[in-house]
Protein backbone atom coordinates (compact mmCIF):
# COMPACT_ATOMS: atom_id res chain seq x y z
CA UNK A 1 12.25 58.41 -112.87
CA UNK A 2 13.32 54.62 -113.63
CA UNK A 3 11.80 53.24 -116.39
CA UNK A 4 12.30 49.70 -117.23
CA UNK A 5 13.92 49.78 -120.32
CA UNK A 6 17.12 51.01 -117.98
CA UNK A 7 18.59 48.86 -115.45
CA UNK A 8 20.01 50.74 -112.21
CA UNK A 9 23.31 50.14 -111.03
CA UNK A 10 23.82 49.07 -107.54
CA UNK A 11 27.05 49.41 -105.32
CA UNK A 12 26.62 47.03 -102.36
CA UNK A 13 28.12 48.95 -99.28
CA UNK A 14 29.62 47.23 -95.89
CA UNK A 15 31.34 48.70 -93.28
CA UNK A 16 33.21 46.16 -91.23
CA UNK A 17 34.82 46.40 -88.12
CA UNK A 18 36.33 42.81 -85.80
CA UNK A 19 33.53 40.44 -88.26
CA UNK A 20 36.01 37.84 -88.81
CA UNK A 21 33.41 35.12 -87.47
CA UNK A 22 29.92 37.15 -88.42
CA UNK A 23 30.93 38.20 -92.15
CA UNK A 24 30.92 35.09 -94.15
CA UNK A 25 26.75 34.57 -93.81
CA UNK A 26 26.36 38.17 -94.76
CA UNK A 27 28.58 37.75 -97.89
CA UNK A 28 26.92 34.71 -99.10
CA UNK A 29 23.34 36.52 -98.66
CA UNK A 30 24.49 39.46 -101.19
CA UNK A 31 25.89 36.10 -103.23
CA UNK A 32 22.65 35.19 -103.69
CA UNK A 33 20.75 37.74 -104.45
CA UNK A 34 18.50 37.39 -107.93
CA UNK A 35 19.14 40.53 -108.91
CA UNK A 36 23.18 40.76 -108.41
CA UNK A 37 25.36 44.93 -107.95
CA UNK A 38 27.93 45.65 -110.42
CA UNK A 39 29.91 45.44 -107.13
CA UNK A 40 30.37 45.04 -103.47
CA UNK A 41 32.70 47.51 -101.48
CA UNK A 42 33.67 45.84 -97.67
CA UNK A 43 35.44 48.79 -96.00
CA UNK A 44 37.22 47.48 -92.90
CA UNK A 45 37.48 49.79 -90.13
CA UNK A 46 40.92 48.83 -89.37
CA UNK A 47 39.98 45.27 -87.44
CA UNK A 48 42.57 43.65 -85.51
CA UNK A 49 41.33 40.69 -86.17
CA UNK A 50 41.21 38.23 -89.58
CA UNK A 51 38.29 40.54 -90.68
CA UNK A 52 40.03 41.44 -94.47
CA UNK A 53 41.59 38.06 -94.83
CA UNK A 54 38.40 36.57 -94.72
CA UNK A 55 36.62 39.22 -97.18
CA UNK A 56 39.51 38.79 -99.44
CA UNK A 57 39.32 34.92 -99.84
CA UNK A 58 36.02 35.35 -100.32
CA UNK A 59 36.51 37.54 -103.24
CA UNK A 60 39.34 35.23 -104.68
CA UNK A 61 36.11 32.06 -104.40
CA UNK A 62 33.64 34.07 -105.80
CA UNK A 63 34.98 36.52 -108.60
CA UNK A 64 31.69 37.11 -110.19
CA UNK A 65 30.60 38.76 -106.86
CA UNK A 66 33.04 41.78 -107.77
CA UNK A 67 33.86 42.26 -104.09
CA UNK A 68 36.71 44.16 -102.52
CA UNK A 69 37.75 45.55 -99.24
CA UNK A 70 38.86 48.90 -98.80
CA UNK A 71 40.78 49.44 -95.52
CA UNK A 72 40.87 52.71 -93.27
CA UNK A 73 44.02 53.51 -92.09
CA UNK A 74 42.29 53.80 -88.46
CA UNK A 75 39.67 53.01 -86.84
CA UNK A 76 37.03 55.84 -87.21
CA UNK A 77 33.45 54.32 -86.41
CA UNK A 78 30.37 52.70 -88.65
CA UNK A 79 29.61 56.63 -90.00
CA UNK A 80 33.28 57.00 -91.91
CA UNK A 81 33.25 53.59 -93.01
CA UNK A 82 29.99 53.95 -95.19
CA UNK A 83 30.91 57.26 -96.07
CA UNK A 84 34.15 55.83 -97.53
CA UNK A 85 32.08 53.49 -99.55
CA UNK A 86 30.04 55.56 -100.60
CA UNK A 87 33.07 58.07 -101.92
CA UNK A 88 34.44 54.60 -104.13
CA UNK A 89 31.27 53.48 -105.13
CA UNK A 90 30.45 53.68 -108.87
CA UNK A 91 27.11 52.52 -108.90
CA UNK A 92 24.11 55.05 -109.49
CA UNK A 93 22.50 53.02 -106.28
CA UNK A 94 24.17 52.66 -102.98
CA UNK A 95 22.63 49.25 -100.97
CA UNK A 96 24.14 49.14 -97.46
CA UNK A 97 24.09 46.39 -95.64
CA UNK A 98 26.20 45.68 -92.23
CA UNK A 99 28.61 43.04 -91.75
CA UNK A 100 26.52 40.95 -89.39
CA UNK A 101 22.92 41.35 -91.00
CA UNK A 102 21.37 39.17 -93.60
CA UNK A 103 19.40 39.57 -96.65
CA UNK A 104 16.73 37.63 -98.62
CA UNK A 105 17.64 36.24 -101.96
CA UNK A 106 14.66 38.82 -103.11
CA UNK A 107 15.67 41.79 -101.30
CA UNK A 108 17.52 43.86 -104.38
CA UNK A 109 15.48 42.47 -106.77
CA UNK A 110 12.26 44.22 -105.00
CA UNK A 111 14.17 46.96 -104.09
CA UNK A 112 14.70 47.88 -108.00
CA UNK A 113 11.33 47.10 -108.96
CA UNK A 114 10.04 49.77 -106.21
CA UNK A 115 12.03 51.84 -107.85
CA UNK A 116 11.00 51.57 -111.36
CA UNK A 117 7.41 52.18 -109.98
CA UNK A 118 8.25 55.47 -108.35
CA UNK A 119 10.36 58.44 -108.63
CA UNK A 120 12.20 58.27 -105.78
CA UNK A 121 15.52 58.76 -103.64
CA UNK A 122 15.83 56.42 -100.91
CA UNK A 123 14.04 52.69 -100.87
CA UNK A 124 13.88 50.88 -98.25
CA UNK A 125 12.34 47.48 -96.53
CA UNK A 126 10.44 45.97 -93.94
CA UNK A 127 13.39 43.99 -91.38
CA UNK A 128 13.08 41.03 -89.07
CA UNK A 129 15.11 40.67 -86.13
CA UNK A 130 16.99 37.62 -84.99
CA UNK A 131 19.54 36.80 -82.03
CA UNK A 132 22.74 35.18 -82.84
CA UNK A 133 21.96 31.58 -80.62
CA UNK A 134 18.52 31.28 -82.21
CA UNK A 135 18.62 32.47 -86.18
CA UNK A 136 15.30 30.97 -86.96
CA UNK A 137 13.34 32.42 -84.14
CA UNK A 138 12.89 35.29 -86.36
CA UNK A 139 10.95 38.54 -84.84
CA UNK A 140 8.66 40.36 -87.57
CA UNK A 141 8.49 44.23 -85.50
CA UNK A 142 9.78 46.04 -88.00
CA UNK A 143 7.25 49.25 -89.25
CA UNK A 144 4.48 46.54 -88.82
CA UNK A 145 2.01 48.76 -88.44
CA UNK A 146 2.47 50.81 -91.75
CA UNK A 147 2.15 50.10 -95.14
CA UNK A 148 3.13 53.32 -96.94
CA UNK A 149 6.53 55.54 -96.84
CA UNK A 150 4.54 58.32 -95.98
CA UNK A 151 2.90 56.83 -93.18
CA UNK A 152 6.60 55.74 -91.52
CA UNK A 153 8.05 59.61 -92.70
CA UNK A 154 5.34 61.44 -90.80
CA UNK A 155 6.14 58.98 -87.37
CA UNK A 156 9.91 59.21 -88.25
CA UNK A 157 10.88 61.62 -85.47
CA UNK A 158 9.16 59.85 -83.05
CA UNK A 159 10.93 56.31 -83.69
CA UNK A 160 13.22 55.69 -86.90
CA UNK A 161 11.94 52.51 -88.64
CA UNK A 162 14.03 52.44 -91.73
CA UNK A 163 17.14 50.23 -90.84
CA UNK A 164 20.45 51.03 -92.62
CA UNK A 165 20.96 47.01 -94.22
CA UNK A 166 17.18 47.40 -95.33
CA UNK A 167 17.69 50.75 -97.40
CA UNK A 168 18.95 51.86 -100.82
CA UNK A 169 19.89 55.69 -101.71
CA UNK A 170 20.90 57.68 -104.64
CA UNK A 171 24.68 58.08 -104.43
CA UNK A 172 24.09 61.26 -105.89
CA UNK A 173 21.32 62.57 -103.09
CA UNK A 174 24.09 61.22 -100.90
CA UNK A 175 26.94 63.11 -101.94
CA UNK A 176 24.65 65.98 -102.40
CA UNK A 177 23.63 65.94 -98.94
CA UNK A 178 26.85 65.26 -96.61
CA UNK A 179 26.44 61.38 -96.04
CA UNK A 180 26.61 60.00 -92.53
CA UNK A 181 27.40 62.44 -89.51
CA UNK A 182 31.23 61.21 -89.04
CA UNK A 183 30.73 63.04 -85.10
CA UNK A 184 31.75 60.40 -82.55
CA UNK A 185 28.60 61.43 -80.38
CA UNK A 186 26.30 60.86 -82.92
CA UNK A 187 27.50 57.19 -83.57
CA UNK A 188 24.37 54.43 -83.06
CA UNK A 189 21.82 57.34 -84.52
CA UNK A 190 23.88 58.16 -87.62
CA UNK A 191 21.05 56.48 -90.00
CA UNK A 192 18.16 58.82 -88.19
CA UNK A 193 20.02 61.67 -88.37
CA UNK A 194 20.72 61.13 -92.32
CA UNK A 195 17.01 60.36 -92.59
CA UNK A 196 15.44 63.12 -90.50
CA UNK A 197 17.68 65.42 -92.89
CA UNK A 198 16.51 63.58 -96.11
CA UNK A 199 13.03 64.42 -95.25
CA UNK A 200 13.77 68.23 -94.54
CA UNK A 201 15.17 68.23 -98.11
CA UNK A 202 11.92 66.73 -99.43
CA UNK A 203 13.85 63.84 -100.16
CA UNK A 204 11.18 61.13 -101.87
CA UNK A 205 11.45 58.13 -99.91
CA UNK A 206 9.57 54.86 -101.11
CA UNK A 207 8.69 51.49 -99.06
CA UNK A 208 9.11 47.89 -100.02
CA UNK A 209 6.35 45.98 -97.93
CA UNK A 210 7.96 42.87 -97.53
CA UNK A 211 10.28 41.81 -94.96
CA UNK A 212 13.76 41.56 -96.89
CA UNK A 213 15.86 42.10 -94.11
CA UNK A 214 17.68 40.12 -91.50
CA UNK A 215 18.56 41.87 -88.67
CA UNK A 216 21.24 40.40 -86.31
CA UNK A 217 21.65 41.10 -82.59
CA UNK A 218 24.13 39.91 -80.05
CA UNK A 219 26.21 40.79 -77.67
CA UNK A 220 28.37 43.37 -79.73
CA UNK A 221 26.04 45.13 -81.69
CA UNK A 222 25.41 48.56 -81.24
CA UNK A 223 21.69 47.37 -80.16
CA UNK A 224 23.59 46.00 -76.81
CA UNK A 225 24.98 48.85 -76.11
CA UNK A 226 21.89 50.68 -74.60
CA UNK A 227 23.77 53.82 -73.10
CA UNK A 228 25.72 54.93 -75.88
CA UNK A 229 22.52 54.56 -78.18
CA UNK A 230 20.10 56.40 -76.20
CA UNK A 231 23.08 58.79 -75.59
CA UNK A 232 23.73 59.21 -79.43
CA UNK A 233 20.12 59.32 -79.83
CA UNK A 234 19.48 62.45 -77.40
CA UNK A 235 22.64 64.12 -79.60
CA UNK A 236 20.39 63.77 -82.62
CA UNK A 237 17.48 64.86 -81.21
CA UNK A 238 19.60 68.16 -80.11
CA UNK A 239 20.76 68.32 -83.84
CA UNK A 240 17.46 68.43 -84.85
CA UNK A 241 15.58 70.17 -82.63
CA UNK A 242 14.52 72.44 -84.99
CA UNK A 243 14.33 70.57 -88.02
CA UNK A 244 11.11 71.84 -90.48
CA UNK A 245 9.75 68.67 -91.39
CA UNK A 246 8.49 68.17 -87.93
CA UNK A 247 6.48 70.05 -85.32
CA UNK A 248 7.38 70.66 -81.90
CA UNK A 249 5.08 68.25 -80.25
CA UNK A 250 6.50 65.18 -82.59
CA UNK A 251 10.29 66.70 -81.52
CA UNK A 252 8.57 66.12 -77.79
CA UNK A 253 7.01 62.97 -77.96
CA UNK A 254 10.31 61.16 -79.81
CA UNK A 255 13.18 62.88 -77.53
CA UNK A 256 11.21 62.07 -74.19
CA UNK A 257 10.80 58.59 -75.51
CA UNK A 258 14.48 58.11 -75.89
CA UNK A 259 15.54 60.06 -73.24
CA UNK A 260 12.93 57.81 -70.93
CA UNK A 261 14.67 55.01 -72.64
CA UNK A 262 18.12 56.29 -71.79
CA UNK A 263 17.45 56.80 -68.16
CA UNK A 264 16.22 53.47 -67.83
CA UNK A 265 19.83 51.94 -69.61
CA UNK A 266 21.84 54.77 -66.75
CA UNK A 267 20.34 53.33 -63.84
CA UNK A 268 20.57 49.29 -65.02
CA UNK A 269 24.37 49.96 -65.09
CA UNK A 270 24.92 51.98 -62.09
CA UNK A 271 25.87 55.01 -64.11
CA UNK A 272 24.84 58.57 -62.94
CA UNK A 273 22.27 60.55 -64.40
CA UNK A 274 19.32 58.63 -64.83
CA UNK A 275 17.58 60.71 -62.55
CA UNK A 276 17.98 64.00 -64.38
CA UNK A 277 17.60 62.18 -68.14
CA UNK A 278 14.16 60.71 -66.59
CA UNK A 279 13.08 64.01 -64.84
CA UNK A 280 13.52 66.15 -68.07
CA UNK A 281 12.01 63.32 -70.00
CA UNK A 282 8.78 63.76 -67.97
CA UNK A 283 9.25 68.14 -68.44
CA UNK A 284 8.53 67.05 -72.10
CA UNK A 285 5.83 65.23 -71.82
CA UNK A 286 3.87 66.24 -68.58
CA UNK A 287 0.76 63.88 -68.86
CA UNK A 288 2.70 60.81 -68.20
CA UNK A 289 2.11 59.61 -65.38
CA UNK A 290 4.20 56.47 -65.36
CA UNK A 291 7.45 58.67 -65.97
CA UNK A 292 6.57 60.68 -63.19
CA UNK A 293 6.19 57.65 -60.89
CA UNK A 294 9.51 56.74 -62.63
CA UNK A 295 11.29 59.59 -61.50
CA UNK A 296 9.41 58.95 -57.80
CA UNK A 297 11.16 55.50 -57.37
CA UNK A 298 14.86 56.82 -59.20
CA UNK A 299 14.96 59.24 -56.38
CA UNK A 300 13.51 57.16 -53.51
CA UNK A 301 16.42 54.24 -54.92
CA UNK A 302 19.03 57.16 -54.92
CA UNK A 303 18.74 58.07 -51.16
CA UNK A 304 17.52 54.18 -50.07
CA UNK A 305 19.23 51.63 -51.99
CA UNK A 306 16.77 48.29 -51.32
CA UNK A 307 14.34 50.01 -53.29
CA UNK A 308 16.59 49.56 -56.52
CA UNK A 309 14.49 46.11 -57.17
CA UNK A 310 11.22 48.11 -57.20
CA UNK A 311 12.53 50.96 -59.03
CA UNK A 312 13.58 48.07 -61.61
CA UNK A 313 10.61 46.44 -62.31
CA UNK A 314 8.88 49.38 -62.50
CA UNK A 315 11.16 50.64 -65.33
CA UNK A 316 11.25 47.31 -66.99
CA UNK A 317 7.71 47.71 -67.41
CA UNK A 318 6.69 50.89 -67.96
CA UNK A 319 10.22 52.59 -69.90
């Protein structure tokens, strides 16, 4: 356990990949941070664009920050990037924090008092989510309705609300436990697969109330791309289909959500499949009647296509 007569040592962890224009804000927000890391590792994911000369004058203007960028010889996704990190980090504490989100000037400094007060391996915070053309419309959805770890553990498999820029973990729990899932497939759910597997360990996890976090979306984040996260999200639910820490009926209720979620994103872009993603999301959970009607109007717009308007209001209200 922390006490405070020690002071934790934080690496500051940012995977980076084309953030030429989106990097600078997120830089300045670990600059300003009360309670500063010992450093801050920007791994670029080999960016074709101005992405490292901009992290490296950055460094050169603000030496005290103790930032450098490590770059991978090629590209190899968000998962290998941290995990890079993670391998040079020498801090005791790994923050993460991706290249277009924000943070409070308050976040690490509540972060280490949370974990002075308990004996735990991962810390994380409450985030707010913001689009790129309005930054100060600022939406507060983030684990709202929870005000304990334990509380957003037990729903966990069901929906994932601890963001990777809002958490902190042991490096050594990290190292320990195999990091980020490097598999291409599993890219977009990487940080709910490492969770789900934290909690199977009976990994300690511990919950900053307050709302530290910035989270940025536009129209390259992996947010935007609704197919490939639903589709990454069914490959951890497969992964973990049998994972101990939670019962069959949670496993249900979270992989019909998704896969619901990921019909819905098949059949706005014309891809196939939505039918049978929507149909086996409804074999899961039986009793719902609105995926059943769901699966009513994907068929009926399969074989007549002016009922594709119906079939997408219906989804856009009840998926």
């Amino acid at each position: 356990m922390e006490t405070s007569s020690r002071v934790p040592s934080i690496s500051v962890v940012i995977p980076a990949y084309n953030r030429e224009k989106l990097i600078l804000p997120t830089l300045r927000s670990v600059l300003n941070q009360r309670r500063q890391p010992i450093e801050v590792i920007v791994v670029d994911d080999a960016s074709p664009d101005g992405t490292v000369e901009v992290v490296n004058a950055f460094a050169r203007e603000n030496p005290s920050l103790h930032l450098r960028c490590v770059v991978q010889s090629r590209n190899q996704g968000v998962s290998a990037a941290r995990n890079r990190g993670i391998r040079e980090a020498s801090g005791e504490w790994v923050a993460f924090l991706d290249s277009d989100d924000l943070w409070e000037p308050n976040h690490l400094e509540l972060m280490v008092a949370k974990l002075r007060e308990d004996d735990a391996d991962i810390v994380f915070a409450r985030a707010m989510k913001f689009q790129s053309e309005t930054p100060d419309n600022l939406v507060r959805n983030w684990a709202d309705a929870y005000t304990s770890a334990g509380e957003i553990v037990r729903v966990m498999i069901r929906t994932n609300y601890i963001l990777p820029s809002a958490m902190m973990i042991r490096r050594a729990v990290l190292l320990e436990h195999g990091m980020f899932d490097e598999d291409p497939r599993m890219q977009h759910a990487e940080d709910a697969d490492l969770c789900w597997s934290l909690a199977a360990a009976g990994r300690r996890f511990s919950f900053v109330g307050e709302y530290t976090c910035r989270y940025r979306q536009h129209a390259n984040s992996a947010c935007a791309q609704k197919v490939k996260l639903y589709q990454a999200s069914m490959q951890c639910y497969q992964k973990h289909r049998n994972n101990p820490r939670y019962s069959r009926s949670d496993w249900n209720v979270g992989c019909s959500y998704y896969q619901a979620k990921l019909a819905r994103a098949l059949h706005e872009s014309a891809t196939p499949g939505a039918l049978r993603e929507m149909a086996a999301a409804w074999i899961k959970q039986p009793f719902r009647g609105h995926r059943a009607g769901a699966v009513v109007l994907l068929l009926l717009s399969s074989l007549v296509p002016f009922m594709r308007p119906v079939t997408n209001r219906y989804l856009n209200r009840f998926v």
